[in-house]
N, C-alpha and C. Protein backbone atom coordinates (compact mmCIF):
# COMPACT_ATOMS: atom_id res chain seq x y z
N UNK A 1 0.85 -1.19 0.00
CA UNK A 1 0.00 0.00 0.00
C UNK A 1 0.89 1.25 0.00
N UNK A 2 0.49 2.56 -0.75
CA UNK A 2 1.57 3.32 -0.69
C UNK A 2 1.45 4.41 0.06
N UNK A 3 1.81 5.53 -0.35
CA UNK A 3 1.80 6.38 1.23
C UNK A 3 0.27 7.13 0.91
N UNK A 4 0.24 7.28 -0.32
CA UNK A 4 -1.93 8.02 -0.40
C UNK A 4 -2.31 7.47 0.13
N UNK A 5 -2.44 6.32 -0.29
CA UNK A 5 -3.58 5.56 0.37
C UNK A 5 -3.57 5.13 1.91
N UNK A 6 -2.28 4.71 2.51
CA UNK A 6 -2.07 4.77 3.73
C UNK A 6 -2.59 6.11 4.58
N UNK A 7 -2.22 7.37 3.67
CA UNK A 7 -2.70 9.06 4.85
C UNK A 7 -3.64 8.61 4.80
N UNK A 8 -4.82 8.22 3.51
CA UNK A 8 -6.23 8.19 3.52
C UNK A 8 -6.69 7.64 4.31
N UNK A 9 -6.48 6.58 4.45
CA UNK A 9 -7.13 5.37 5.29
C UNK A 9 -7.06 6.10 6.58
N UNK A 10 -5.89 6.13 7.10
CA UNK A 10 -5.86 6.47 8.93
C UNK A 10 -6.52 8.07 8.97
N UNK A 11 -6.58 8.85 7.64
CA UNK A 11 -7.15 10.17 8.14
C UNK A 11 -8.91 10.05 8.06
N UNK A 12 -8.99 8.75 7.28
CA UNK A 12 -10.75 8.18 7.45
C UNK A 12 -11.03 7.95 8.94
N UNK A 13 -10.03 6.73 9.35
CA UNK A 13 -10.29 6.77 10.71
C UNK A 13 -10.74 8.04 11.52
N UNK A 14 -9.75 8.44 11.54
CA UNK A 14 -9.69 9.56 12.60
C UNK A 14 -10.15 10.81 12.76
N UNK A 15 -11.12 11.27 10.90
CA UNK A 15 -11.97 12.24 10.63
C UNK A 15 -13.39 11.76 11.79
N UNK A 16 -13.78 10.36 10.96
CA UNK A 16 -14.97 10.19 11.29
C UNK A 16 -14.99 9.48 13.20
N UNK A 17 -13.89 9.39 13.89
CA UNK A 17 -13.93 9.00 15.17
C UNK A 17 -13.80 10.49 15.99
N UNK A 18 -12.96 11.15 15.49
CA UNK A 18 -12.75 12.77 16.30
C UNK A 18 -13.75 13.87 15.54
N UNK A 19 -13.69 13.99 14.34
CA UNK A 19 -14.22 15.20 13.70
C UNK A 19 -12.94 15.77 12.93
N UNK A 20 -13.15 16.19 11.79
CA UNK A 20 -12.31 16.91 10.95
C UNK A 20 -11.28 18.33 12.04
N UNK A 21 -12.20 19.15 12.11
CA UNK A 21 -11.51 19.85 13.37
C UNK A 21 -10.52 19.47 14.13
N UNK A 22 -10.70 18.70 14.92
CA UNK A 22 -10.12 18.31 16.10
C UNK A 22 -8.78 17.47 15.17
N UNK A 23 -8.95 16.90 14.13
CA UNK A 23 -7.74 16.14 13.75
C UNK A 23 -6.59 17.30 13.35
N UNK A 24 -5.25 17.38 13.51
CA UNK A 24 -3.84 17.90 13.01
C UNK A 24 -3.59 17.15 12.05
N UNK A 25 -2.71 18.07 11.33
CA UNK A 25 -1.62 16.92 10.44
C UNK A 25 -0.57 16.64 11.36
N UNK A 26 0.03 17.01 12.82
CA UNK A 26 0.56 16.55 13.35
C UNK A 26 -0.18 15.42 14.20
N UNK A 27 -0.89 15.04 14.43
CA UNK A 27 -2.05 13.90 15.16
C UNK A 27 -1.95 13.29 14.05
N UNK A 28 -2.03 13.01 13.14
CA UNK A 28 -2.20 12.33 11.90
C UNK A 28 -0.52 11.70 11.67
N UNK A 29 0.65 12.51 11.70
CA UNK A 29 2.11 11.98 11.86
C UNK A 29 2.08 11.29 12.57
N UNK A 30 1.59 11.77 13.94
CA UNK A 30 2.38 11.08 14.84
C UNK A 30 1.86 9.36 14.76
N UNK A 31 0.20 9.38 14.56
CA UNK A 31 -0.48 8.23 14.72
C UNK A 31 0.05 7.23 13.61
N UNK A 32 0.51 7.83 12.66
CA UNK A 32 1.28 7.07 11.37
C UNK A 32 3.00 6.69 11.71
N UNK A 33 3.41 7.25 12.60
CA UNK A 33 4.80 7.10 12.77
C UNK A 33 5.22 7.70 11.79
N UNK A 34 5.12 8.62 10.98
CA UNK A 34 5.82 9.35 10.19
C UNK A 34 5.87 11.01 10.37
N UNK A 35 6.71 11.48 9.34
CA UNK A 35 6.75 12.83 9.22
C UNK A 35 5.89 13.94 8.91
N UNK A 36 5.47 15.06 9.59
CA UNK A 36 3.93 16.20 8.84
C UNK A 36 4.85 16.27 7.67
N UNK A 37 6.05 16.41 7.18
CA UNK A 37 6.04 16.76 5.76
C UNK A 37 5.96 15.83 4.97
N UNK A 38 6.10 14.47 4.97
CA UNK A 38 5.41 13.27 4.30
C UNK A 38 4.29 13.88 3.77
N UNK A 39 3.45 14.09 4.69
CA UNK A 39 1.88 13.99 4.22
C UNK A 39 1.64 15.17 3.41
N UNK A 40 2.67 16.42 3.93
CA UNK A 40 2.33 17.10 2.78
C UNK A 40 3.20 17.39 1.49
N UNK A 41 3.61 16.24 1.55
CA UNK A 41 4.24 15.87 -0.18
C UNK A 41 3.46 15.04 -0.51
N UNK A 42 2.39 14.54 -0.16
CA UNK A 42 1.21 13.92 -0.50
C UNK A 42 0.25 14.77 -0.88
N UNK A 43 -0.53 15.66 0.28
CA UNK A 43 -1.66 16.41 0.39
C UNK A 43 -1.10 17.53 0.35
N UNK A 44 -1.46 18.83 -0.38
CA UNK A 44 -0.89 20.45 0.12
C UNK A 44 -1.61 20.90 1.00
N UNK A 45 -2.63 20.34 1.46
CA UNK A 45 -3.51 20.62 2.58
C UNK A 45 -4.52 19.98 3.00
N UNK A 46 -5.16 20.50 4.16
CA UNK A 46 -6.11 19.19 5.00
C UNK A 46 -7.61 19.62 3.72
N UNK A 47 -8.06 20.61 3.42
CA UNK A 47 -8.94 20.19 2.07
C UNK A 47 -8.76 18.81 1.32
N UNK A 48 -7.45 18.90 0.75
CA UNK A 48 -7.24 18.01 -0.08
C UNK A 48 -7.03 17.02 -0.34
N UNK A 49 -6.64 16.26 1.81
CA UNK A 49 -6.83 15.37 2.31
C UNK A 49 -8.23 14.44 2.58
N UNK A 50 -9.27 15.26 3.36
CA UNK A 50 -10.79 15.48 3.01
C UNK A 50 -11.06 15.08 1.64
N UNK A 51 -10.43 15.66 0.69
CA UNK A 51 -11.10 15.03 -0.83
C UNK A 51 -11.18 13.96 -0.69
N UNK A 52 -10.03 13.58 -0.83
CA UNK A 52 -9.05 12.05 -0.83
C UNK A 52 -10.04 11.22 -0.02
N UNK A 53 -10.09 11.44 1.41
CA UNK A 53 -10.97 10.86 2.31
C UNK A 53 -12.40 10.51 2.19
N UNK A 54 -12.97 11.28 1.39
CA UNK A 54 -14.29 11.78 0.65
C UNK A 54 -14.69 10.49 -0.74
N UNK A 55 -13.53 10.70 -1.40
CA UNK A 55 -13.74 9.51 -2.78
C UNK A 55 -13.31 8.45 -2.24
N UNK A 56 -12.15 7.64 -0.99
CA UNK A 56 -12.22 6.45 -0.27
C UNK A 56 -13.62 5.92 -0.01
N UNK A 57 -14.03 6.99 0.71
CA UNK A 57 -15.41 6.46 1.51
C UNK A 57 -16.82 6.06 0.38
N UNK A 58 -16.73 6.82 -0.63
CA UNK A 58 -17.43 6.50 -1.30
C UNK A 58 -17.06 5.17 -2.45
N UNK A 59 -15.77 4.95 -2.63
CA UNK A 59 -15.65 3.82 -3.12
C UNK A 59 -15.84 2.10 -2.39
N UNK A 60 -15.53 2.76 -0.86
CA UNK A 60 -15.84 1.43 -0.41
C UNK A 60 -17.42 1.32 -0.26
N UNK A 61 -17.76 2.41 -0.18
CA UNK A 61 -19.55 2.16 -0.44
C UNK A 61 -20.02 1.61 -1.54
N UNK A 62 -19.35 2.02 -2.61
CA UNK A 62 -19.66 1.72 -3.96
C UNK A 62 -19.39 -0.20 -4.00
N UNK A 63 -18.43 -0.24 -3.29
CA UNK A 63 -17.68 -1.87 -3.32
C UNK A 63 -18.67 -2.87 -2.38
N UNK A 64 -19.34 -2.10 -1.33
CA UNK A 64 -20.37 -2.90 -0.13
C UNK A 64 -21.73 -2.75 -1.22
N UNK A 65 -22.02 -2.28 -1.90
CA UNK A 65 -23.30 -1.89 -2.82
C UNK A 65 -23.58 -2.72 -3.67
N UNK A 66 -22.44 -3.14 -4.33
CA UNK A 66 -22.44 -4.17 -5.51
C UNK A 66 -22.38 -5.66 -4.88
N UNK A 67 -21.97 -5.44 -3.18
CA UNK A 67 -22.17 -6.76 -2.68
C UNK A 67 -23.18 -7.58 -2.33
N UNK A 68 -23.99 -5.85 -1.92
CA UNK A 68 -25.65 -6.30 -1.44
C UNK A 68 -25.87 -6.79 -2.76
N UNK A 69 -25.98 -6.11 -3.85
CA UNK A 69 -27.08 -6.31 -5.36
C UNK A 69 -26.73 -7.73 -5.69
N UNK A 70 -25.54 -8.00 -5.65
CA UNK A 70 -24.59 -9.86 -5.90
C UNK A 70 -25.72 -11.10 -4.97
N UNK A 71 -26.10 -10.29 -3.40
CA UNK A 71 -25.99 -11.47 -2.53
C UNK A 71 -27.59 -11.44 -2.38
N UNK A 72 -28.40 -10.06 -2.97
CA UNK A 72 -29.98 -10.20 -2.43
C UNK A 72 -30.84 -10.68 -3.51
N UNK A 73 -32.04 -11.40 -3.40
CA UNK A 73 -32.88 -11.69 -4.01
C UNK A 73 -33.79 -10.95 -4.73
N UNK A 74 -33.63 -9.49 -4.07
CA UNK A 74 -34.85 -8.38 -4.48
C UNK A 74 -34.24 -6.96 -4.42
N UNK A 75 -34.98 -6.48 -4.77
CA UNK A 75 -34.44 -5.20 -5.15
C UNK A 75 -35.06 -3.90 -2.98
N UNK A 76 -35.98 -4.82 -2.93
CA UNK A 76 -36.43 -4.24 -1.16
C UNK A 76 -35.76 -4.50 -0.48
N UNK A 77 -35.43 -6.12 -0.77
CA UNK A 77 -34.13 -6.80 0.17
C UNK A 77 -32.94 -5.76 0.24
N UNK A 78 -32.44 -5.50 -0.88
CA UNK A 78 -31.00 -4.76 -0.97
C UNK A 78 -31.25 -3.27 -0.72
N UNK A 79 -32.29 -2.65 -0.82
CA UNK A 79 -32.66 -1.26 -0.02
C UNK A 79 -32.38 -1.53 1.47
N UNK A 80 -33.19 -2.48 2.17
CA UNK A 80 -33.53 -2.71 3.33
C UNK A 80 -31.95 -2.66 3.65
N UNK A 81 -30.89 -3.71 3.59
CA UNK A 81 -29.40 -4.11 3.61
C UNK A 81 -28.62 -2.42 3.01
N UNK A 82 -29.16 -1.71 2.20
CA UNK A 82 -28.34 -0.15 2.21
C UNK A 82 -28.88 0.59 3.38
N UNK A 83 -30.12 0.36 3.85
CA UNK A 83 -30.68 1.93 5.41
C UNK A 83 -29.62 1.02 6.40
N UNK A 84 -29.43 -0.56 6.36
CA UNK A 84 -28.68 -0.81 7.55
C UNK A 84 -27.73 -0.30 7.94
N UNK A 85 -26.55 -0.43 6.41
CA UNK A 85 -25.35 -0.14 6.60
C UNK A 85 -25.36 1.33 6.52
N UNK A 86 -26.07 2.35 6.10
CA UNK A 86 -26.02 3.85 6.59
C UNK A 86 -26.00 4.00 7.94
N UNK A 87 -27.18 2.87 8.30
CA UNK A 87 -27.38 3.18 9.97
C UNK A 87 -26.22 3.15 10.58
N UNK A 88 -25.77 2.03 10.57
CA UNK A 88 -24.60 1.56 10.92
C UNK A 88 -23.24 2.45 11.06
N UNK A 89 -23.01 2.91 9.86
CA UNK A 89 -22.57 4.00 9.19
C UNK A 89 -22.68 5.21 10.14
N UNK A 90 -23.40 5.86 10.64
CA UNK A 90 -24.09 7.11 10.78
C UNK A 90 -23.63 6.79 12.56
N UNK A 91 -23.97 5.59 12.81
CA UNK A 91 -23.79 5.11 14.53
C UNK A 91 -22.02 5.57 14.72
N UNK A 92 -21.31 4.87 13.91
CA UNK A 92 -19.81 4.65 14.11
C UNK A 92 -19.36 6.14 13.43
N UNK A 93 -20.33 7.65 13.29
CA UNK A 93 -19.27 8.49 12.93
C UNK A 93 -19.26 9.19 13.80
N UNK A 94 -18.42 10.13 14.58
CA UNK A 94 -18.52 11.36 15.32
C UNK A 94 -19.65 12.01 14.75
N UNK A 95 -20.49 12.90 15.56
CA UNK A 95 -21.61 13.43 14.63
C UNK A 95 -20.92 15.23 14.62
N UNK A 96 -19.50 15.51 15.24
CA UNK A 96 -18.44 16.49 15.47
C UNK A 96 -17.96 16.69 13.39
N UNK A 97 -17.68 15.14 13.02
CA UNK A 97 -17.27 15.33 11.48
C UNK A 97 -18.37 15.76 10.57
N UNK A 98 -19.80 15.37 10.84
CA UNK A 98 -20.60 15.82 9.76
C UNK A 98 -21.13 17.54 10.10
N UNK A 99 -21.11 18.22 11.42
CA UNK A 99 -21.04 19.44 11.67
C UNK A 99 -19.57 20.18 11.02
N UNK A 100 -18.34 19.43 11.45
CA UNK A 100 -17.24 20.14 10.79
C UNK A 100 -17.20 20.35 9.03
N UNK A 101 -17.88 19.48 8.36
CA UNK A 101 -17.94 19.27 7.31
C UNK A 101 -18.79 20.63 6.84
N UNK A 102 -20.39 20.84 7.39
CA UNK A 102 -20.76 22.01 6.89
C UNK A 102 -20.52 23.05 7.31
N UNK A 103 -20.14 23.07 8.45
CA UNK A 103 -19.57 24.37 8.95
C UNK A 103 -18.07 25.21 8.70
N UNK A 104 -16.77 23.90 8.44
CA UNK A 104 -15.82 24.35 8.09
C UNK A 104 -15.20 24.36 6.94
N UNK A 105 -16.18 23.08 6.52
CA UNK A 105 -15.51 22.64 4.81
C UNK A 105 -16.78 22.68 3.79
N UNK A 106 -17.64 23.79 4.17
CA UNK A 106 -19.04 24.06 3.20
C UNK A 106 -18.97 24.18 1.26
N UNK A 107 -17.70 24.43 1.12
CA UNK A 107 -17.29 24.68 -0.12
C UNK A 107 -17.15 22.92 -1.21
N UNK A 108 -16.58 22.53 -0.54
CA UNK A 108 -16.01 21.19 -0.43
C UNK A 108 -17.53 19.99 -0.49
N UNK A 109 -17.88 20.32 0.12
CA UNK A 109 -19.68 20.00 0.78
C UNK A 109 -20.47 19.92 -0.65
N UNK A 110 -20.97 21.47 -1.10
CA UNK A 110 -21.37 21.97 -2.16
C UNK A 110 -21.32 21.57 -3.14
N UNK A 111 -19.53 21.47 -3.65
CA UNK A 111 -19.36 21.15 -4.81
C UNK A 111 -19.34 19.38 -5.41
N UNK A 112 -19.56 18.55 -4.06
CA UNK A 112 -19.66 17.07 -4.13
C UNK A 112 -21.18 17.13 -4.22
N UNK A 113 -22.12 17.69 -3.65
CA UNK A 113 -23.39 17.68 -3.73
C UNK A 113 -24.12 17.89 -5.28
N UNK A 114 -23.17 19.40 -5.57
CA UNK A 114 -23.37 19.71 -6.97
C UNK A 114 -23.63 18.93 -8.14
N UNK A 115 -22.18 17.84 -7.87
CA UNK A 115 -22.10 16.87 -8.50
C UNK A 115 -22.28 15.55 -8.30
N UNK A 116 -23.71 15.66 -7.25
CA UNK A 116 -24.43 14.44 -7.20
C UNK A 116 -23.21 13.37 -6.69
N UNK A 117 -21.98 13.65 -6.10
CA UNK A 117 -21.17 12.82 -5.89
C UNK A 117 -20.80 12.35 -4.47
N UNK A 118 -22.05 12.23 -3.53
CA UNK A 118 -21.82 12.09 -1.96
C UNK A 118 -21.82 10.35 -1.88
N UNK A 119 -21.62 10.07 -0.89
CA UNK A 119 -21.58 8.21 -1.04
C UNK A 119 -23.13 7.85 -1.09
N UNK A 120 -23.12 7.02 -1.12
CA UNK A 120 -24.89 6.79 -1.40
C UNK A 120 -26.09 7.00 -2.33
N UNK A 121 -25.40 8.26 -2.98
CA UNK A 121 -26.50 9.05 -3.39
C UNK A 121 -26.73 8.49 -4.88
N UNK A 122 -25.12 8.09 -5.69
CA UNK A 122 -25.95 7.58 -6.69
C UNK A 122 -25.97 6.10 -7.40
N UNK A 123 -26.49 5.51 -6.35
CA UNK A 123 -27.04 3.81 -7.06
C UNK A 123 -28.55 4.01 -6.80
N UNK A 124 -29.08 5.05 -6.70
CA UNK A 124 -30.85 5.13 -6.94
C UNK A 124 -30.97 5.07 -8.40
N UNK A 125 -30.48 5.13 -9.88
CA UNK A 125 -31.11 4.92 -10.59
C UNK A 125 -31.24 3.43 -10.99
N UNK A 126 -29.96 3.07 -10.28
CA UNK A 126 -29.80 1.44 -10.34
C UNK A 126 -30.58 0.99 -9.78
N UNK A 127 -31.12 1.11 -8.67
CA UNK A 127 -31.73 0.68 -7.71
C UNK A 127 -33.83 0.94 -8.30
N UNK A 128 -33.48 1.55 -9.22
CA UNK A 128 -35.12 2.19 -9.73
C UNK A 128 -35.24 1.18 -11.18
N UNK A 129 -34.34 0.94 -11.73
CA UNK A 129 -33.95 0.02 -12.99
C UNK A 129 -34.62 -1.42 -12.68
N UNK A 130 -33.72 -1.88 -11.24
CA UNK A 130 -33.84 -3.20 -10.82
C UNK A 130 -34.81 -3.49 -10.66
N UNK A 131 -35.62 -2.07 -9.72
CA UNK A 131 -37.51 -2.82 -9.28
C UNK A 131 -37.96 -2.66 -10.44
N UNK A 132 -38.18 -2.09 -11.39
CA UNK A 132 -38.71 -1.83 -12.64
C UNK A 132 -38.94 -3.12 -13.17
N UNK A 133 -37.60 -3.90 -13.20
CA UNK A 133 -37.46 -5.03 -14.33
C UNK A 133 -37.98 -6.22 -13.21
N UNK A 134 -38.37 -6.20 -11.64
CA UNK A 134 -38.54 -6.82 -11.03
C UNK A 134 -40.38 -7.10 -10.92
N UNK A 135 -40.55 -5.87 -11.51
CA UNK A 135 -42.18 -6.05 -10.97
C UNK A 135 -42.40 -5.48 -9.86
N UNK A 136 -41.29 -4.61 -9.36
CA UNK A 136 -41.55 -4.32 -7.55
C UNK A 136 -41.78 -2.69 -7.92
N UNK A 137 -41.33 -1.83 -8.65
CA UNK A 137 -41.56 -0.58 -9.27
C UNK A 137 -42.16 -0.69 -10.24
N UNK A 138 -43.59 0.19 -10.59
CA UNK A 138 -44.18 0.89 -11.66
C UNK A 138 -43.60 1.25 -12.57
N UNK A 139 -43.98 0.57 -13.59
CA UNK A 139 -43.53 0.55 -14.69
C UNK A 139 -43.66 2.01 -15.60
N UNK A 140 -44.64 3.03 -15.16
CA UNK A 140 -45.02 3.94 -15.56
C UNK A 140 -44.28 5.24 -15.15
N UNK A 141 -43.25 5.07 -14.08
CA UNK A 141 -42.75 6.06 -13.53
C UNK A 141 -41.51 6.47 -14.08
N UNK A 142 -41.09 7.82 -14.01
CA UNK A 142 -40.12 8.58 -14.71
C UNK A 142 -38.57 8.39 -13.91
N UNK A 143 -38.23 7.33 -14.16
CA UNK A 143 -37.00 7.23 -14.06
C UNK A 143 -35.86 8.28 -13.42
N UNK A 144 -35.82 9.60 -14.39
CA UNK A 144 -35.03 10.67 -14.17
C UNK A 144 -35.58 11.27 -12.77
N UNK A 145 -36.97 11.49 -12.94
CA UNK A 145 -37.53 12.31 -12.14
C UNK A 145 -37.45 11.82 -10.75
N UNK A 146 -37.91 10.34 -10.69
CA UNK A 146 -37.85 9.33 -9.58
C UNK A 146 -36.44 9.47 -8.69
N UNK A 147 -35.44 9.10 -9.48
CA UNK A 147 -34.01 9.29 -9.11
C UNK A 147 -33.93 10.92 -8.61
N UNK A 148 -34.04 11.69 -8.89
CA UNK A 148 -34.14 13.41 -8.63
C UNK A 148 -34.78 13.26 -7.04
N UNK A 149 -35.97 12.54 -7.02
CA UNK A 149 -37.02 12.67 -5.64
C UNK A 149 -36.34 11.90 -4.86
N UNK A 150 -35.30 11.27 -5.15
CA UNK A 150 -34.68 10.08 -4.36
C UNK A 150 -33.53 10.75 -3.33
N UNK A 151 -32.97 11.64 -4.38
CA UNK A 151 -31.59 12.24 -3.95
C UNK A 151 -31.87 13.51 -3.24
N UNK A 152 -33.22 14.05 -3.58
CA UNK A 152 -33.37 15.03 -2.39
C UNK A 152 -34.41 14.69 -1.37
N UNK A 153 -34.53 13.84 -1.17
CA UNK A 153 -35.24 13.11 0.40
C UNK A 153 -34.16 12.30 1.10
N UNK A 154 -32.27 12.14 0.62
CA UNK A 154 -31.15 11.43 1.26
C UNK A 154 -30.73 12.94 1.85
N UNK A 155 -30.67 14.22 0.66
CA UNK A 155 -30.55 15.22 1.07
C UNK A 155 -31.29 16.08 2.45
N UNK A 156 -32.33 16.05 2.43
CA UNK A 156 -33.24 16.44 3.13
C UNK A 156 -33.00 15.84 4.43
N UNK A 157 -33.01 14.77 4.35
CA UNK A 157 -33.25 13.87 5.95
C UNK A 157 -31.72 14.24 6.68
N UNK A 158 -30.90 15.06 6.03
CA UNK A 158 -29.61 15.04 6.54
C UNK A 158 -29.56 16.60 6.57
N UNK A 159 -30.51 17.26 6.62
CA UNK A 159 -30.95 18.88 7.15
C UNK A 159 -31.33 18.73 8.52
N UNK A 160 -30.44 19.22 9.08
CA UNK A 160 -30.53 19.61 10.65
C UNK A 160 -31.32 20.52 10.84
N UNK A 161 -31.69 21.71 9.84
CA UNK A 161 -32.47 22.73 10.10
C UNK A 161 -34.13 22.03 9.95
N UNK A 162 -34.05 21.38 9.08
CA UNK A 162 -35.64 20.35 8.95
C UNK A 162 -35.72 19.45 9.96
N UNK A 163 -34.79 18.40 10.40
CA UNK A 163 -34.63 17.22 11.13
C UNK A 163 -33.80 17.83 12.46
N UNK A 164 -33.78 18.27 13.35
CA UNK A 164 -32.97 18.55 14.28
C UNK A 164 -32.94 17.32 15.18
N UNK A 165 -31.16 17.01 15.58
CA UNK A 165 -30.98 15.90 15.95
C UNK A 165 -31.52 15.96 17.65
N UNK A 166 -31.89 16.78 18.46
CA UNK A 166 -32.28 16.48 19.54
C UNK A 166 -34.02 15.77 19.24
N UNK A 167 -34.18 16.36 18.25
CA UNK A 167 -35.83 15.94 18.08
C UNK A 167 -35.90 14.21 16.99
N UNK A 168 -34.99 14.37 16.58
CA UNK A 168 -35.05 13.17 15.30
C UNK A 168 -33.78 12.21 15.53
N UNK A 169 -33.42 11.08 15.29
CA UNK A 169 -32.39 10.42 15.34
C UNK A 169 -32.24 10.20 13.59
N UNK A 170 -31.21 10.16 13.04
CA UNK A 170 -30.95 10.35 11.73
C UNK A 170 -31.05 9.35 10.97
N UNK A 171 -30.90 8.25 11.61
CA UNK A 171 -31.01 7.10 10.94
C UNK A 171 -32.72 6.70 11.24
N UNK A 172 -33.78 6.85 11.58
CA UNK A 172 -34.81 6.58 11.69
C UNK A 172 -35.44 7.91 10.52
N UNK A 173 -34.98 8.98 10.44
CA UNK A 173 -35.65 10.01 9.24
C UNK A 173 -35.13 9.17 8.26
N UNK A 174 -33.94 8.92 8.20
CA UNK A 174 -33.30 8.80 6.34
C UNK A 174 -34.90 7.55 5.79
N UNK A 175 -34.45 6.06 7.29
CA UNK A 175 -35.46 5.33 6.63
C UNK A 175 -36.66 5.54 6.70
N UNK A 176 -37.19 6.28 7.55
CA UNK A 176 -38.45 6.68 7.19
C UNK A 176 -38.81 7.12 6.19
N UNK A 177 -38.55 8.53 5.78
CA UNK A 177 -38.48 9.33 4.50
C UNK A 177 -38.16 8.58 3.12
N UNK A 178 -37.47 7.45 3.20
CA UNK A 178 -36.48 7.24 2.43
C UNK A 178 -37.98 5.88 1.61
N UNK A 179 -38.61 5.20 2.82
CA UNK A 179 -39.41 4.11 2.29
C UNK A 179 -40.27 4.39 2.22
N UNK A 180 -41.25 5.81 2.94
CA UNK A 180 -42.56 5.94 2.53
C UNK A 180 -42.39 6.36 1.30
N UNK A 181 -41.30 7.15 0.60
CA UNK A 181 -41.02 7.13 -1.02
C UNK A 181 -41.15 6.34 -1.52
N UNK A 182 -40.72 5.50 -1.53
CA UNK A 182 -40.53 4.17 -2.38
C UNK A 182 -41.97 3.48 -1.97
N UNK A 183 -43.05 3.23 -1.02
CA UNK A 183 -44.03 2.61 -1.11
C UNK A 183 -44.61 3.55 -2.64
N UNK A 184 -44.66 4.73 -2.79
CA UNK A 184 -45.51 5.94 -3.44
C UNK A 184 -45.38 5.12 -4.81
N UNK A 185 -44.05 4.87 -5.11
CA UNK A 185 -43.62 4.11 -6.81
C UNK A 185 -43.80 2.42 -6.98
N UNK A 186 -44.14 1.86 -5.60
CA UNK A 186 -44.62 0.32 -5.51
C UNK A 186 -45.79 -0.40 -6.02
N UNK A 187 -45.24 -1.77 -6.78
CA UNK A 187 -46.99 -2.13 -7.22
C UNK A 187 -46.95 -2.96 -6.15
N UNK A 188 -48.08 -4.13 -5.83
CA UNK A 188 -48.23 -4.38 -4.77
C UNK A 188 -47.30 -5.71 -4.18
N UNK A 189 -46.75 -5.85 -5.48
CA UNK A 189 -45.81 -7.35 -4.80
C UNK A 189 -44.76 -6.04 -3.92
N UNK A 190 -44.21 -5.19 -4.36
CA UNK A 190 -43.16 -4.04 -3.87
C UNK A 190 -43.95 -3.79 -2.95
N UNK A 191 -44.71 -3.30 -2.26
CA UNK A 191 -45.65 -3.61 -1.19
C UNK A 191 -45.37 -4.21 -0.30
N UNK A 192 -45.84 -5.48 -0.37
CA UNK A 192 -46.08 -6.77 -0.01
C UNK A 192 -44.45 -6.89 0.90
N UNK A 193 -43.49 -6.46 -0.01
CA UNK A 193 -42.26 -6.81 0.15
C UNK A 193 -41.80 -5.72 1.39
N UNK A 194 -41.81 -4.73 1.09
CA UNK A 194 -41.90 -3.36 2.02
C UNK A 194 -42.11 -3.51 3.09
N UNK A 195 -43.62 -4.16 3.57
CA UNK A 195 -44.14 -4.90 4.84
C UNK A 195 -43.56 -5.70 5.02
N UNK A 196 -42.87 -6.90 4.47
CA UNK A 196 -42.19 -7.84 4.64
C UNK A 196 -40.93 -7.73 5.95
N UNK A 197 -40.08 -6.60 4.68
CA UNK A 197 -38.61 -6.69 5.12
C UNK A 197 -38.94 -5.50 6.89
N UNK A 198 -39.90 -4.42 6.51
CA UNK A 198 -39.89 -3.46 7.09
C UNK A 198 -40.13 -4.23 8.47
N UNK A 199 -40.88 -5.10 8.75
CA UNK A 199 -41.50 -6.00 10.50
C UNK A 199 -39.91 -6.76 10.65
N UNK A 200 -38.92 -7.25 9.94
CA UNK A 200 -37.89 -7.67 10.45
C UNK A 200 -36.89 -6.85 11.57
């Protein structure tokens, strides 16, 4: 493994266990046994580290995504198996990194949003394809548009100003929000299935 990918990895750790803030590039040396100027003959700065950290996280999402779609039977099944691992996800981060993120690195934020490029956000058209050809999604529904309503109800449920975390726990909005959508585009086996997975 070489030295990118090595900063990346331990600055994943230690974004999402402390908060972006609170991490140094000297906390980051020292925890590596190496030198702050290593890392920044790697990174010219903690932005650019954050990037780095940013497209990791979303590739190993991308890599757990294609595992669910490989290992599930249905297209509800493998929804149900993505709110887990968000949950999951969302449990194991400092909730210090997703405040540092809009508050200190809003630019950074923006322009991944812009481009539809946050982890998660885009295997909904895949995921709208699959029920389609499954019989579990309406066949009549707009694809583009569907995917659009998808990505701003992942968006939404992750508005503190809408969802405030003393009042809401985050992982109970995303799936809430996230499946009474998806009942709206269900025929009734997608239904059927919804109730299914949802009482487990």
């Amino acid at each position: 493994m070489d030295y990118k990918q090595r900063i990346t990895e331990e600055a994943a750790v230690m974004f999402r266990t402390y908060g972006i803030r609170a991490v140094t590039m000297d906390m980051l040396a020292n925890q590596m046994g190496i030198s702050k100027r290593t890392i920044y003959e790697v990174f010219k700065d903690k932005d650019e580290l954050l990037q780095g950290v940013l497209r990791l996280m979303k590739v190993r999402q991308h890599e757990f995504m294609k595992k669910i779609f490989s290992e599930t039977g249905n297209v509800i099944e493998a929804i149900f198996k993505m709110l887990d691992m968000m949950r999951d996800h969302l449990q194991n981060m400092s909730p210090a990194f997703q405040m540092d993120m809009k508050r200190y690195h809003n630019e950074i934020m923006k322009k991944i949003e812009d481009k539809n490029d946050l982890p998660y956000y885009d295997t909904n058209t895949e995921l709208i394809k699959r029920g389609i050809k499954e019989g579990i999604f309406r066949k009549d529904i707009n694809i583009d548009l569907t995917e659009k309503c998808l990505l701003e109800v992942a968006r939404m449920s992750n508005d503190k100003s809408v969802f405030p975390p003393d009042d809401f726990m985050n992982k109970d909005v995303i799936r809430t929000l996230y499946i009474n959508y998806l009942r709206g585009i269900s025929t009734q086996k997608g239904l059927d299935l919804i109730n299914f997975y949802d009482k487990k």
